[in-house]
C-alpha atoms as a PDB file:
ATOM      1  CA  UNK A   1     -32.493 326.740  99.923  1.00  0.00           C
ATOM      2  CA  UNK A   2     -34.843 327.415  97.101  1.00  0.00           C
ATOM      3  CA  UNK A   3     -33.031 327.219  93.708  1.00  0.00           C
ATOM      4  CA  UNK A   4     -35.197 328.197  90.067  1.00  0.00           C
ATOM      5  CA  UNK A   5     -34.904 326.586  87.217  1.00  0.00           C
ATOM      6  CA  UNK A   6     -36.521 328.055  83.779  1.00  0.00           C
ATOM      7  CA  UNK A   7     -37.697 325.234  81.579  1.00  0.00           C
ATOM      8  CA  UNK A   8     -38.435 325.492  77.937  1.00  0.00           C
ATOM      9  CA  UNK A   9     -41.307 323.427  77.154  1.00  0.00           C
ATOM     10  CA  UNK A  10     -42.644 322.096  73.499  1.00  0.00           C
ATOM     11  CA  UNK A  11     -46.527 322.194  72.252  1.00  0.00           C
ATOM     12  CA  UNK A  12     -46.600 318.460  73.707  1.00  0.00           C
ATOM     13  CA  UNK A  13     -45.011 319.122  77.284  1.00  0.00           C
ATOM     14  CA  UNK A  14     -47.700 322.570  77.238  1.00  0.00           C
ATOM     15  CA  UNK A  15     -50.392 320.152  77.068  1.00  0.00           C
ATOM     16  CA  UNK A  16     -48.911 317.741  79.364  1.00  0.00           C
ATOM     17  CA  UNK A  17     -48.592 320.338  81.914  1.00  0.00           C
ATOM     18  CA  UNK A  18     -52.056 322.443  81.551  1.00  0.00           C
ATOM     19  CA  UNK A  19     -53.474 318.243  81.833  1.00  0.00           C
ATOM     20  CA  UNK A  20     -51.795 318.038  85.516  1.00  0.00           C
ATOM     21  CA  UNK A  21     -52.454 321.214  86.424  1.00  0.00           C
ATOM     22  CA  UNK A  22     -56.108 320.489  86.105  1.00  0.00           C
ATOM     23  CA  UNK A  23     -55.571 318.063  88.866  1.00  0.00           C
ATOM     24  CA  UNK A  24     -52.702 319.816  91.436  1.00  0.00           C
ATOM     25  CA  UNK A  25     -53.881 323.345  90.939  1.00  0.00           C
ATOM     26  CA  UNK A  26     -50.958 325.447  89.665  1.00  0.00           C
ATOM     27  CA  UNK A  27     -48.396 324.819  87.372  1.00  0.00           C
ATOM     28  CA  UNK A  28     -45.335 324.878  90.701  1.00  0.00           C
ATOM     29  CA  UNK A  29     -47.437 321.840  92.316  1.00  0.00           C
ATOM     30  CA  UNK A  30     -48.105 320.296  89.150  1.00  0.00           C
ATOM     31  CA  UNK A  31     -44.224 320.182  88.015  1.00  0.00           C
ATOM     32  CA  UNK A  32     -43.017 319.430  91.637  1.00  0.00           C
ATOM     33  CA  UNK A  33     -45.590 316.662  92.424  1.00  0.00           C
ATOM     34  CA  UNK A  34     -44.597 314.978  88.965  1.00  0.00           C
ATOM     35  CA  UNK A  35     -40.956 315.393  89.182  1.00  0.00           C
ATOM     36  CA  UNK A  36     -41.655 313.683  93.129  1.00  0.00           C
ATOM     37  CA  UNK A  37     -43.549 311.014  91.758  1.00  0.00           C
ATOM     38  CA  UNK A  38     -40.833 309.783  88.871  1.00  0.00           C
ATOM     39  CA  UNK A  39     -38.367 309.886  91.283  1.00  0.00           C
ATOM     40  CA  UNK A  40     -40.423 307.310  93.318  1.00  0.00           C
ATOM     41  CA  UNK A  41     -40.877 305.146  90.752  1.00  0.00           C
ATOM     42  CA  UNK A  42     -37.690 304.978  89.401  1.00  0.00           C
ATOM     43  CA  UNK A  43     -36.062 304.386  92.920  1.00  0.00           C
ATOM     44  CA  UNK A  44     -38.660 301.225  93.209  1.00  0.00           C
ATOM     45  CA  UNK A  45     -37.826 300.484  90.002  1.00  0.00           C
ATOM     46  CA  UNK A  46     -34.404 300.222  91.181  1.00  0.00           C
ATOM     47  CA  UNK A  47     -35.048 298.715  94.197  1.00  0.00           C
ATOM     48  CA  UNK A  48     -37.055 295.590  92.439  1.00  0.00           C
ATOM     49  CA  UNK A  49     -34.409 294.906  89.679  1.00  0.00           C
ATOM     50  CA  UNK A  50     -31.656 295.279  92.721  1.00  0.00           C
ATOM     51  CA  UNK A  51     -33.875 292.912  94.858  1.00  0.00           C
ATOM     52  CA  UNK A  52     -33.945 290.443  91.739  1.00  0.00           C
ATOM     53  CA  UNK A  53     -29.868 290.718  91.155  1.00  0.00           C
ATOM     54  CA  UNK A  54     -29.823 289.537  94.958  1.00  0.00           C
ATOM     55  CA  UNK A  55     -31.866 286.682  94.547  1.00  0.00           C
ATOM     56  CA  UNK A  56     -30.498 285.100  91.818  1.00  0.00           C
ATOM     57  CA  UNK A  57     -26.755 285.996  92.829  1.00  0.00           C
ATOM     58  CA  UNK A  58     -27.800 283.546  96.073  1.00  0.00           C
ATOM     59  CA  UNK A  59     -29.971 280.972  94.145  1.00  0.00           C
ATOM     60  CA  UNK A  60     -29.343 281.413  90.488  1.00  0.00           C
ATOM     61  CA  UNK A  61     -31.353 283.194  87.458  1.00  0.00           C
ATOM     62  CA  UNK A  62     -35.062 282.823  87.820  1.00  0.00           C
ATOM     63  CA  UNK A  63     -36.325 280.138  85.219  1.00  0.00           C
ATOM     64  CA  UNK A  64     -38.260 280.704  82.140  1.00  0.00           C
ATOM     65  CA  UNK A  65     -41.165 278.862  83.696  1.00  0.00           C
ATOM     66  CA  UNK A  66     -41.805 281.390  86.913  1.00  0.00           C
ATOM     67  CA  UNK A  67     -41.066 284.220  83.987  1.00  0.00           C
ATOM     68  CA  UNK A  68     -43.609 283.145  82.112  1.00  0.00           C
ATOM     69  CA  UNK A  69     -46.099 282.427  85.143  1.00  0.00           C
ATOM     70  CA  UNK A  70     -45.306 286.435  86.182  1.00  0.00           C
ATOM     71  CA  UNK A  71     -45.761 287.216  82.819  1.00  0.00           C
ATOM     72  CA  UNK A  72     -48.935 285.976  82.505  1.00  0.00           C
ATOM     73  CA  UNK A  73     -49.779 287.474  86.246  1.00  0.00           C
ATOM     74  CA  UNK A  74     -49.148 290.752  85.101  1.00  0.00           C
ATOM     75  CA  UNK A  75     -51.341 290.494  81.901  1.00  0.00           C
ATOM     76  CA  UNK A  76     -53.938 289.323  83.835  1.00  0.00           C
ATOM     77  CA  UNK A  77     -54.070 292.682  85.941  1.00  0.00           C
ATOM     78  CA  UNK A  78     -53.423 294.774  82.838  1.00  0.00           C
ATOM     79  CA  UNK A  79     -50.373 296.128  84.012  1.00  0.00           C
ATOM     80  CA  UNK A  80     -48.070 297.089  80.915  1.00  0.00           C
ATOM     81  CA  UNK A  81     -44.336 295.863  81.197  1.00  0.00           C
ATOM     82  CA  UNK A  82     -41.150 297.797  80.374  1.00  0.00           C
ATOM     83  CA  UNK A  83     -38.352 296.090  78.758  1.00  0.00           C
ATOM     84  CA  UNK A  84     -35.175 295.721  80.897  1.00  0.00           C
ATOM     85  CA  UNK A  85     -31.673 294.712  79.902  1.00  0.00           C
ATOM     86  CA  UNK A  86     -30.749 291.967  82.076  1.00  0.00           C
END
């Protein structure tokens, strides 16, 4: 069942929007595709810090050492890291 939603968006989110729809084609795709996508990545976001409450429930809380090895792993590559409560 198809349900619509009316959004108000700010000067910001315009230009956020009129910047996807350059890529997906119309503004429908453009919302839907992003809306898809964070959904993805917060359920593997969810699914990694779930996957590290597993492992150190079984073998304890990863050291300092391998977080600073991963840390430096991920610097490496560029990749920009989000803060998480642990």
């Amino acid at each position: 069942m198809a349900v619509k939603t009316t959004i108000n968006f700010d000067d910001e989110m315009q230009a956020a929007l009129a910047e996807l729809v350059e890529l997906d084609g119309t503004k429908t795709l453009a919302i839907k595709r992003s809306l898809m996508a964070q959904v993805q990545r917060r359920r593997r976001r969810q699914a990694m810090l779930d996957l590290i409450a597993d492992w150190e429930a079984k073998d304890g809380p990863i050291d300092q050492a391998h977080l600073d090895w991963a840390d430096a792993v991920l610097d490496r590559q560029g990749v920009e890291k989000e803060q998480v409560d642990r």
